[in-house]
N, C-alpha and C. Protein backbone atom coordinates (compact mmCIF):
# COMPACT_ATOMS: atom_id res chain seq x y z
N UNK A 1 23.54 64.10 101.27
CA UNK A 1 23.40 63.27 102.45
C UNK A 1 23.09 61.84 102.02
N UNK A 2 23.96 60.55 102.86
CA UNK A 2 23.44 59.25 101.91
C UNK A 2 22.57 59.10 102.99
N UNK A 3 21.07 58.66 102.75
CA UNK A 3 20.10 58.47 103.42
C UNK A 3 19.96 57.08 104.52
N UNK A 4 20.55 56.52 103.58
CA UNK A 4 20.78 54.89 104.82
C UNK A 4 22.12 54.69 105.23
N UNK A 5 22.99 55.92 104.95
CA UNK A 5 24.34 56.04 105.81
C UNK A 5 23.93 56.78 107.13
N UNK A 6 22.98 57.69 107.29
CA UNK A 6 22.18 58.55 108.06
C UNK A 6 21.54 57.50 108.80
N UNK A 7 20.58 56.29 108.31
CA UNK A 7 19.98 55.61 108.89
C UNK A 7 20.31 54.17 110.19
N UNK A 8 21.31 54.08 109.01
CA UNK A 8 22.08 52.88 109.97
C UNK A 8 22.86 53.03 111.21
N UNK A 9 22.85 54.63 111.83
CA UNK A 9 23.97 54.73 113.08
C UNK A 9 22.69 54.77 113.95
N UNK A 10 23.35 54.20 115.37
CA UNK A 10 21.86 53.68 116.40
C UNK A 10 21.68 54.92 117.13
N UNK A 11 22.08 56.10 116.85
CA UNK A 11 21.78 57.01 117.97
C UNK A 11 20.95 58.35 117.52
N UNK A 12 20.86 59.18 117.94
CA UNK A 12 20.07 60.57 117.66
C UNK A 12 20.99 61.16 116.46
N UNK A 13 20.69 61.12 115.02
CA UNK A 13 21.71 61.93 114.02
C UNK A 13 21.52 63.27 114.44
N UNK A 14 21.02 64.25 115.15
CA UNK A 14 20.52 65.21 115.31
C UNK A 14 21.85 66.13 116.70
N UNK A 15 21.63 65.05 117.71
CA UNK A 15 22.39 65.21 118.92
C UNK A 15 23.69 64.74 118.16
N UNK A 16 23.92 63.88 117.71
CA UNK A 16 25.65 63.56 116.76
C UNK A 16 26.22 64.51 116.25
N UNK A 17 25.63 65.22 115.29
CA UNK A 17 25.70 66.40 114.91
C UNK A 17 25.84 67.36 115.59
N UNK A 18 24.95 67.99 116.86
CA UNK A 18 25.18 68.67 117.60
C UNK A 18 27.25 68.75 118.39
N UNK A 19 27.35 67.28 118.52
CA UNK A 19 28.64 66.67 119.04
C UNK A 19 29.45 66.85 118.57
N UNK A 20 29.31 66.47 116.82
CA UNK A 20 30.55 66.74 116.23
C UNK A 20 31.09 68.19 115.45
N UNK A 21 29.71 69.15 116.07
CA UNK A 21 30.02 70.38 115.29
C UNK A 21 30.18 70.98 116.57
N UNK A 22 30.21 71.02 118.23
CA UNK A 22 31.30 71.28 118.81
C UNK A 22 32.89 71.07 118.60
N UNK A 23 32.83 69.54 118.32
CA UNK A 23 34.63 68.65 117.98
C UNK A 23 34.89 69.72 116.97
N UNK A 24 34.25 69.87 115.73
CA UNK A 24 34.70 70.66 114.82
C UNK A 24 34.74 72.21 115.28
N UNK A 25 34.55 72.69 116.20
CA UNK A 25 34.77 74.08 116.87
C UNK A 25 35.95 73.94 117.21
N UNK A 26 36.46 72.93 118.34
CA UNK A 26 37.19 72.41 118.81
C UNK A 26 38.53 72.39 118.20
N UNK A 27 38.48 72.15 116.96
CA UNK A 27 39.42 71.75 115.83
C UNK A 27 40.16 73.31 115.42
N UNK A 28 38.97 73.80 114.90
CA UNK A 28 39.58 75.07 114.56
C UNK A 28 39.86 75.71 115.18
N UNK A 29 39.76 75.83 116.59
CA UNK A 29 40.29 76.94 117.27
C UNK A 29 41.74 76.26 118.22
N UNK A 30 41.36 75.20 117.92
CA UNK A 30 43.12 74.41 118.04
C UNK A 30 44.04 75.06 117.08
N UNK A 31 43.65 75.06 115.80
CA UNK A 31 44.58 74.72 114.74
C UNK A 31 45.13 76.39 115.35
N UNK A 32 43.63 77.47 115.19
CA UNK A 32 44.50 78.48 115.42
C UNK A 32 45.54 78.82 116.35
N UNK A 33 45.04 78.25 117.51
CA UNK A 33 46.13 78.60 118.72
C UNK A 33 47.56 78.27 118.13
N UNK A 34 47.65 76.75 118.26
CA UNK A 34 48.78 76.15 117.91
C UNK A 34 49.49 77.37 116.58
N UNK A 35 49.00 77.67 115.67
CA UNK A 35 49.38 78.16 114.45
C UNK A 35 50.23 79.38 114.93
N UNK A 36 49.20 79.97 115.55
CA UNK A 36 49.45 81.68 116.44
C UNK A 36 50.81 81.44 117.11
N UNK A 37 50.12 80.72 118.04
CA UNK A 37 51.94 79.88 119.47
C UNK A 37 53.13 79.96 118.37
N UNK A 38 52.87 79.25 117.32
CA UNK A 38 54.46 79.34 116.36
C UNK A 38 55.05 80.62 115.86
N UNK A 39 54.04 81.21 115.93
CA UNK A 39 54.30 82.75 114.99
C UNK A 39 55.10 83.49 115.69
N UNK A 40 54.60 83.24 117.36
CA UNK A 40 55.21 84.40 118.54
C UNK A 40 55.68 83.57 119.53
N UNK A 41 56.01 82.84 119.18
CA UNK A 41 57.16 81.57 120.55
C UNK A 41 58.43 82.57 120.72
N UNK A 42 58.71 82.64 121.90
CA UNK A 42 60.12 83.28 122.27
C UNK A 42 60.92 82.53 123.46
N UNK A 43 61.98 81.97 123.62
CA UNK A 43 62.31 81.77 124.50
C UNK A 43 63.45 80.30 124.02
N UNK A 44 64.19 79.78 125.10
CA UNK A 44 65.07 78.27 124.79
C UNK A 44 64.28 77.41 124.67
N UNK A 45 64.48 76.61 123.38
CA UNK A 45 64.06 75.79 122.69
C UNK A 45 63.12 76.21 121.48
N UNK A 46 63.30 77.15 121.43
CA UNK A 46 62.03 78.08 120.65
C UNK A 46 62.31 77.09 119.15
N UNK A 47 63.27 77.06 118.41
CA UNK A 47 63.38 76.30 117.08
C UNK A 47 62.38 74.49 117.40
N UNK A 48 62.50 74.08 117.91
CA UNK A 48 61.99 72.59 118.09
C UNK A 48 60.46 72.65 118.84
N UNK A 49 60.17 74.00 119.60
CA UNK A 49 58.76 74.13 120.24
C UNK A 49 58.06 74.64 118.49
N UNK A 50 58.84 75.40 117.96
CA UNK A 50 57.92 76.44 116.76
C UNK A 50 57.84 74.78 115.79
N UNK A 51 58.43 74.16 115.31
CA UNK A 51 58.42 72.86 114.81
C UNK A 51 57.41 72.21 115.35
N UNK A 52 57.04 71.72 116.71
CA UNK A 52 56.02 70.94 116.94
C UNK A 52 54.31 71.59 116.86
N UNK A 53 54.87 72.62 117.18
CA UNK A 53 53.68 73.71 117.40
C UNK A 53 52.90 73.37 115.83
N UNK A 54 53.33 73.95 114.77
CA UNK A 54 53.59 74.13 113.30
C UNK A 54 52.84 72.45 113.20
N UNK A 55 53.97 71.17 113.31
CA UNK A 55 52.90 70.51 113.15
C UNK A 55 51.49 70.08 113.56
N UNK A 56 51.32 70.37 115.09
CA UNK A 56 50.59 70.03 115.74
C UNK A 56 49.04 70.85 114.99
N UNK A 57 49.31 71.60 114.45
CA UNK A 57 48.38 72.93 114.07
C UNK A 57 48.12 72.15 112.38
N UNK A 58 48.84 71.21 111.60
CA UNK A 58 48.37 71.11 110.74
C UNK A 58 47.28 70.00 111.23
N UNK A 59 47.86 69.10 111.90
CA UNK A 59 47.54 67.55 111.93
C UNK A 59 46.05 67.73 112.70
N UNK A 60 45.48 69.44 113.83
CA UNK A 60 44.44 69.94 113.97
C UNK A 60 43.24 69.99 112.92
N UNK A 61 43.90 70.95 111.77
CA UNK A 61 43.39 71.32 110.50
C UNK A 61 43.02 69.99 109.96
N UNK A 62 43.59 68.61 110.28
CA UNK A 62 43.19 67.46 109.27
C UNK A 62 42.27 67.07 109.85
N UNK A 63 42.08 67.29 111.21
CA UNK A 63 41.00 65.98 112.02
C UNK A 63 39.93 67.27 111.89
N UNK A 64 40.01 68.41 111.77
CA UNK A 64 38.25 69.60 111.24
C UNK A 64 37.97 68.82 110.08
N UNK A 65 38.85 68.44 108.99
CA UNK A 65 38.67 68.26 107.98
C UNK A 65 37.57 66.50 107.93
N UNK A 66 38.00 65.88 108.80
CA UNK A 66 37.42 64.51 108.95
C UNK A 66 36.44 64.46 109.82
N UNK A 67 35.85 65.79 110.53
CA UNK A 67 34.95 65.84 111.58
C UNK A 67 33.87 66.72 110.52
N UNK A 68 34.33 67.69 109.40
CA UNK A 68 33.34 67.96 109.21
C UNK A 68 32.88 67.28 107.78
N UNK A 69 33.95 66.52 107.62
CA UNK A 69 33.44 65.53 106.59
C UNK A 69 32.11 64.45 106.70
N UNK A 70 32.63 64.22 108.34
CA UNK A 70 31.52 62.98 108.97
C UNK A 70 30.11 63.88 108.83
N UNK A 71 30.23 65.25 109.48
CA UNK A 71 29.24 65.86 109.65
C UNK A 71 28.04 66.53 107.83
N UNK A 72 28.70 66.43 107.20
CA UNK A 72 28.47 66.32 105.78
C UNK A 72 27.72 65.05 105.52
N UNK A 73 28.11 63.79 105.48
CA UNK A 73 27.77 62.63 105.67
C UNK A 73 26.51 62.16 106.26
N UNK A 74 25.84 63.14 107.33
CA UNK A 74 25.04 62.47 107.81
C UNK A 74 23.95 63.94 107.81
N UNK A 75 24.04 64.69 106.88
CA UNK A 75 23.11 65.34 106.41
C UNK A 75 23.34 67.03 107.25
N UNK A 76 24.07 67.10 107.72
CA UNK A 76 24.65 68.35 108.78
C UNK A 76 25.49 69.44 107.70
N UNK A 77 25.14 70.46 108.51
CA UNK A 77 26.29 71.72 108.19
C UNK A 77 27.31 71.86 108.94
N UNK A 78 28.94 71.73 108.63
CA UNK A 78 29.75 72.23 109.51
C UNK A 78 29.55 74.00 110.17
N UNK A 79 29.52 74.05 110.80
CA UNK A 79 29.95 75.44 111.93
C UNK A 79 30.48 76.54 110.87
N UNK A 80 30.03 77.61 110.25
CA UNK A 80 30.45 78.50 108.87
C UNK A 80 30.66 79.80 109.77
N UNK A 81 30.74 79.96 110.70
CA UNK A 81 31.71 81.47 110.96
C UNK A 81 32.15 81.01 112.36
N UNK A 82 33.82 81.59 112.43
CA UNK A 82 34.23 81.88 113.86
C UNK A 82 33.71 82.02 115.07
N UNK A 83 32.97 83.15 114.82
CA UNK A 83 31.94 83.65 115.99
C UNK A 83 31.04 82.52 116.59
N UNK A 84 30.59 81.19 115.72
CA UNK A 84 30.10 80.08 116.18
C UNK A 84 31.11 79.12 116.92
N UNK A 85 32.56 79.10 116.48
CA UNK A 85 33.26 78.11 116.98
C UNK A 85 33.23 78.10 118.68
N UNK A 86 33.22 79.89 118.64
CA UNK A 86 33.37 80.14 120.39
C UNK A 86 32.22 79.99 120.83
N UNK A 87 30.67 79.98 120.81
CA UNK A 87 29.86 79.52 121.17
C UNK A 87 29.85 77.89 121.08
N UNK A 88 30.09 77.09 120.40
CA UNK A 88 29.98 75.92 120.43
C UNK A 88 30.84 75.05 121.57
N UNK A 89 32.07 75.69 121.15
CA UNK A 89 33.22 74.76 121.48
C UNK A 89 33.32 74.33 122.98
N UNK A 90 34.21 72.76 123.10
CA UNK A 90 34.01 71.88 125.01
C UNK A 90 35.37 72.84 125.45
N UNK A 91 36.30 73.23 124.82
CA UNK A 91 37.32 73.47 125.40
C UNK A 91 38.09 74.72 125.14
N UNK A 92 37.46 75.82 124.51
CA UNK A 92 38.03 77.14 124.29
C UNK A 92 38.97 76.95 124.26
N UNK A 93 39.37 78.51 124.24
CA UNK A 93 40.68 79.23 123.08
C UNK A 93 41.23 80.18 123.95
N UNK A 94 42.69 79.68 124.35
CA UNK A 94 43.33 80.51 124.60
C UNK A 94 44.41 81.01 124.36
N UNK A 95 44.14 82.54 123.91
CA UNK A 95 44.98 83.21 123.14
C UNK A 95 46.25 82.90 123.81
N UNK A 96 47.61 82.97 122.57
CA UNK A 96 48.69 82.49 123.33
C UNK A 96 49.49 84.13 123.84
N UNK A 97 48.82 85.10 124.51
CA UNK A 97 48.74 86.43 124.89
C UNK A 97 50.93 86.46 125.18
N UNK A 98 51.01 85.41 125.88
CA UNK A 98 52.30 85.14 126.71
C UNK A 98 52.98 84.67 125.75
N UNK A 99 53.98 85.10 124.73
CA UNK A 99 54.62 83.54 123.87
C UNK A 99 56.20 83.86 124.12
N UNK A 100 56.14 83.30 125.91
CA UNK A 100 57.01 82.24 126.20
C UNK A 100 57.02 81.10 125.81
N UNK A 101 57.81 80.21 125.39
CA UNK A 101 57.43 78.66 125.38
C UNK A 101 57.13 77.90 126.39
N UNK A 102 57.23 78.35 127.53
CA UNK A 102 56.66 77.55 128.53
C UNK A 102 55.21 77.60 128.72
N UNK A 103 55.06 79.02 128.50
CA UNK A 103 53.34 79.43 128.47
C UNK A 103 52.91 78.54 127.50
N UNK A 104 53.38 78.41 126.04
CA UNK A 104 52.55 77.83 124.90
C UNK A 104 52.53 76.39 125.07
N UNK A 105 53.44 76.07 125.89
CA UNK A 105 53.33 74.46 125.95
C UNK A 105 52.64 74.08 127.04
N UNK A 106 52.40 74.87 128.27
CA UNK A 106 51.11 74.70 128.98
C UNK A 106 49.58 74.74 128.69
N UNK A 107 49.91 75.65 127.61
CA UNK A 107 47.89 76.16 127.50
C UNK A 107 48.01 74.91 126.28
N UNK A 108 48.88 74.54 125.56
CA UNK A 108 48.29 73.83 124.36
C UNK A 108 48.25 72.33 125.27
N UNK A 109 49.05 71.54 126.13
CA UNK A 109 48.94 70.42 127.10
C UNK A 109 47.31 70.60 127.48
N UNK A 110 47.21 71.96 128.24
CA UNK A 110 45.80 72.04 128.42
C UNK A 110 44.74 71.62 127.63
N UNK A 111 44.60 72.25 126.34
CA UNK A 111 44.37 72.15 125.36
C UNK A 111 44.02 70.39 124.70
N UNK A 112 45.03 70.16 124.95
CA UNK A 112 45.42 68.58 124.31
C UNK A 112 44.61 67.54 125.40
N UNK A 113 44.46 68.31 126.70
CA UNK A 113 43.84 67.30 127.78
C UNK A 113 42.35 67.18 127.49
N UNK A 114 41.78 68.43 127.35
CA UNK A 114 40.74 68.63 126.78
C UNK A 114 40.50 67.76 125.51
N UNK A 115 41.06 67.73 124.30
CA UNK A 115 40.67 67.16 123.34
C UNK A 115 40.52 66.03 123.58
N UNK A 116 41.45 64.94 124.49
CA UNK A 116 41.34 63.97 124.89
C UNK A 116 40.29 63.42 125.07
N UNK A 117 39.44 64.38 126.13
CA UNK A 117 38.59 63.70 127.09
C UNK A 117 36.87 64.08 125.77
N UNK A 118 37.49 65.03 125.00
CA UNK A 118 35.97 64.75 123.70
C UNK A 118 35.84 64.04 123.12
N UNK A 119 37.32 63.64 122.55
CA UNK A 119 37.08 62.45 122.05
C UNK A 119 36.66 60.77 122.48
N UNK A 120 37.21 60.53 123.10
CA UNK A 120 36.57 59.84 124.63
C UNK A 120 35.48 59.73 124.77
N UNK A 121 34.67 60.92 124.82
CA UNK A 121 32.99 60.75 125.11
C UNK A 121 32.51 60.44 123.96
N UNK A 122 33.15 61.25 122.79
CA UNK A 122 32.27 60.51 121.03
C UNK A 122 32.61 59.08 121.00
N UNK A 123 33.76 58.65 121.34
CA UNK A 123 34.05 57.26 121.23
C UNK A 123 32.85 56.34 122.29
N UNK A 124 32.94 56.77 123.36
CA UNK A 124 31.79 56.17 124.01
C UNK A 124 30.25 55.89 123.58
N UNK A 125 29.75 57.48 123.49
CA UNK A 125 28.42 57.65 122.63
C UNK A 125 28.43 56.59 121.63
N UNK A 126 29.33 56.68 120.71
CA UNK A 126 29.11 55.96 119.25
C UNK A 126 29.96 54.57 119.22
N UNK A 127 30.37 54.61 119.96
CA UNK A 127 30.92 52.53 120.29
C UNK A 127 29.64 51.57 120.28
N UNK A 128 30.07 50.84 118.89
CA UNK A 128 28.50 49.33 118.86
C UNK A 128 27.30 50.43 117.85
N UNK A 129 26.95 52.02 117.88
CA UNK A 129 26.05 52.50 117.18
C UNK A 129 26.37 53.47 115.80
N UNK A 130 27.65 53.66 115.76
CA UNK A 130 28.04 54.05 114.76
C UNK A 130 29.59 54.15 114.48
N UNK A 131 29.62 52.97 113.79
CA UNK A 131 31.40 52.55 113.54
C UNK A 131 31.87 53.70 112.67
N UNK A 132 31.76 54.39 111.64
CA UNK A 132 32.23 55.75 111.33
C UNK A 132 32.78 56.47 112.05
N UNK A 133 31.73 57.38 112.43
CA UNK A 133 32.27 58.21 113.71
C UNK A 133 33.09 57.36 114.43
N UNK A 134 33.02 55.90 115.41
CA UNK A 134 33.76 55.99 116.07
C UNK A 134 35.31 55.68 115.85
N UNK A 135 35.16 55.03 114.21
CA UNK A 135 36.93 55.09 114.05
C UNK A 135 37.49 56.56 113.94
N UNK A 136 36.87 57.60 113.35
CA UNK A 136 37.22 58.81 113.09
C UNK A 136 37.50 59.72 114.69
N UNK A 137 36.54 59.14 115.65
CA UNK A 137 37.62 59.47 116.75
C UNK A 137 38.37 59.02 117.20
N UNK A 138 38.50 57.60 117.27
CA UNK A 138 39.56 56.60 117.47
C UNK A 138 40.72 57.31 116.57
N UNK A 139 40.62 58.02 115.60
CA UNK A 139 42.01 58.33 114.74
C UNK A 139 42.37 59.56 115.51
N UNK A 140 41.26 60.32 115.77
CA UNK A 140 41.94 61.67 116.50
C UNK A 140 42.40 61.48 117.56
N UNK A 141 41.67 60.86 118.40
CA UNK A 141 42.20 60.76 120.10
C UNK A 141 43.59 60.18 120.10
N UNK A 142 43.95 58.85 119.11
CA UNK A 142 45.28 58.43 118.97
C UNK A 142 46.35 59.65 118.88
N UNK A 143 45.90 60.54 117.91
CA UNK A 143 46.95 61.88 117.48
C UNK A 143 46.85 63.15 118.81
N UNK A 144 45.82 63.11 119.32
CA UNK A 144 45.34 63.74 120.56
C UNK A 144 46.22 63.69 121.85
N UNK A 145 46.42 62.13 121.79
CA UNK A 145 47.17 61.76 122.75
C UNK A 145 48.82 61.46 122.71
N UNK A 146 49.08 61.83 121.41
CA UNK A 146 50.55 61.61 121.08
C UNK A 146 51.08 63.43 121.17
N UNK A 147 49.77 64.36 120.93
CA UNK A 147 50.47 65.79 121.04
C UNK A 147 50.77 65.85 122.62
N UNK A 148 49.66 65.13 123.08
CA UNK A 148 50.24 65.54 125.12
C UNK A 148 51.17 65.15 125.17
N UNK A 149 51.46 64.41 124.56
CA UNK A 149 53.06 63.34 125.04
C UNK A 149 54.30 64.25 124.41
N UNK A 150 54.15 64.55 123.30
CA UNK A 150 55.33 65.19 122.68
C UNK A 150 55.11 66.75 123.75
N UNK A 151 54.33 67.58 123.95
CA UNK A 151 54.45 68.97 124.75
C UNK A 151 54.85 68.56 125.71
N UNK A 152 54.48 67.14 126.53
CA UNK A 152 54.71 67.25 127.81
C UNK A 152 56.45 66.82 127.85
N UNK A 153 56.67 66.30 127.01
CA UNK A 153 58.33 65.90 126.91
C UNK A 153 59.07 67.10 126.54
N UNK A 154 58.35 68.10 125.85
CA UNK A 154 58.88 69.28 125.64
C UNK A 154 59.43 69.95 126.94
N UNK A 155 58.30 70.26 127.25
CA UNK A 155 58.19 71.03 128.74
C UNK A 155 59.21 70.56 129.60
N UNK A 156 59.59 68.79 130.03
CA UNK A 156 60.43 68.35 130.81
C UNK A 156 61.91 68.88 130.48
N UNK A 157 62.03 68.75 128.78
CA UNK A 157 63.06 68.92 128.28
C UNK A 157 63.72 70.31 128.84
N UNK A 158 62.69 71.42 128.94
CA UNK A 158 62.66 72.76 129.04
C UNK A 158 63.35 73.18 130.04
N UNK A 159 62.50 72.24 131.14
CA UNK A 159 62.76 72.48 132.95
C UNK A 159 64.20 72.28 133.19
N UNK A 160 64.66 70.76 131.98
CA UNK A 160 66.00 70.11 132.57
C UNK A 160 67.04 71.13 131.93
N UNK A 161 66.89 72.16 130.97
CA UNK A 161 67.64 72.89 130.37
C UNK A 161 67.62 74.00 131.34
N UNK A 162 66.72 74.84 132.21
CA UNK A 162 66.37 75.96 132.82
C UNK A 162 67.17 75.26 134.20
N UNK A 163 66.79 74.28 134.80
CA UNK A 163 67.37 74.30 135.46
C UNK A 163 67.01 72.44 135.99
N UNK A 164 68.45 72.20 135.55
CA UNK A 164 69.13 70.52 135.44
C UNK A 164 69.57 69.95 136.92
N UNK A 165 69.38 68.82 136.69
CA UNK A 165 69.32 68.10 138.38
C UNK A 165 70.26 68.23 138.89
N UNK A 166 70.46 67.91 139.82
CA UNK A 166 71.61 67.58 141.15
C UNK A 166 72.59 66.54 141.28
């Protein structure tokens, strides 16, 4: 732990921690969904949904990796079993039970709306009291908000293929 890296952020390191080892719940049980959704996607468009899915699930795995890095940093344990992620986590896990692609690109949109709005609040909390954290959500929410955009263009793409305008 660096002791005056700990010292210098203006807010509760204690409650931060608490915050970012939800985000890091958050993370992993993204990565899994997304990961899972690729494994068992069925349906039109399935090659270009299993592609985004696939990345979306690594680029998950990178921002655990920078959430529990921060959380390392300021003297914290990341979240060490599963069974904690689901107690912790703002936005649960839902199994992709259905793998239609329409199903997987709804629950992960869901999914993605959610991440949005956590990151959002860390950015708030830690805007002016701790520039770390808040570029490190500033990096996720950017990628956060580019997966809604790519599912949700998916999905349109989907509708106009299932059934195309007039």
């Amino acid at each position: 732990m660096g002791t005056r890296g700990r010292e210098i952020i203006g807010l509760d390191a204690d409650e931060l921690l608490k915050t970012l080892n939800k985000a890091f719940a958050d993370e992993w049980l993204a990565y899994y969904q997304y990961w899972l959704g690729a494994k068992i996607a069925k349906g039109p468009m399935k090659d270009a949904i299993i592609a985004e899915l696939l990345q979306h699930a690594t680029e998950e795995l990178a921002h655990a990796e920078l959430v529990s890095n921060r959380i390392i940093q300021l003297g914290g344990t990341p979240l060490t079993t599963p069974k904690d992620w689901f107690k912790w986590t703002n936005c649960g896990y839902d199994a992709p039970d259905n793998p239609f692609v329409r199903a997987l690109l709804e629950q992960n949109i869901k999914a993605e709306q959610c991440a949005i709005s956590v990151y959002d609040r860390l950015m708030k909390l830690t805007e002016g009291k701790d520039p770390i954290t808040y570029n490190i959500a500033l990096q996720i929410i950017e990628q956060e908000v580019e997966h809604e955009e790519d599912l949700q263009a998916l999905l349109e793409d989907l509708d106009l293929m299932i059934q195309p305008p007039r």
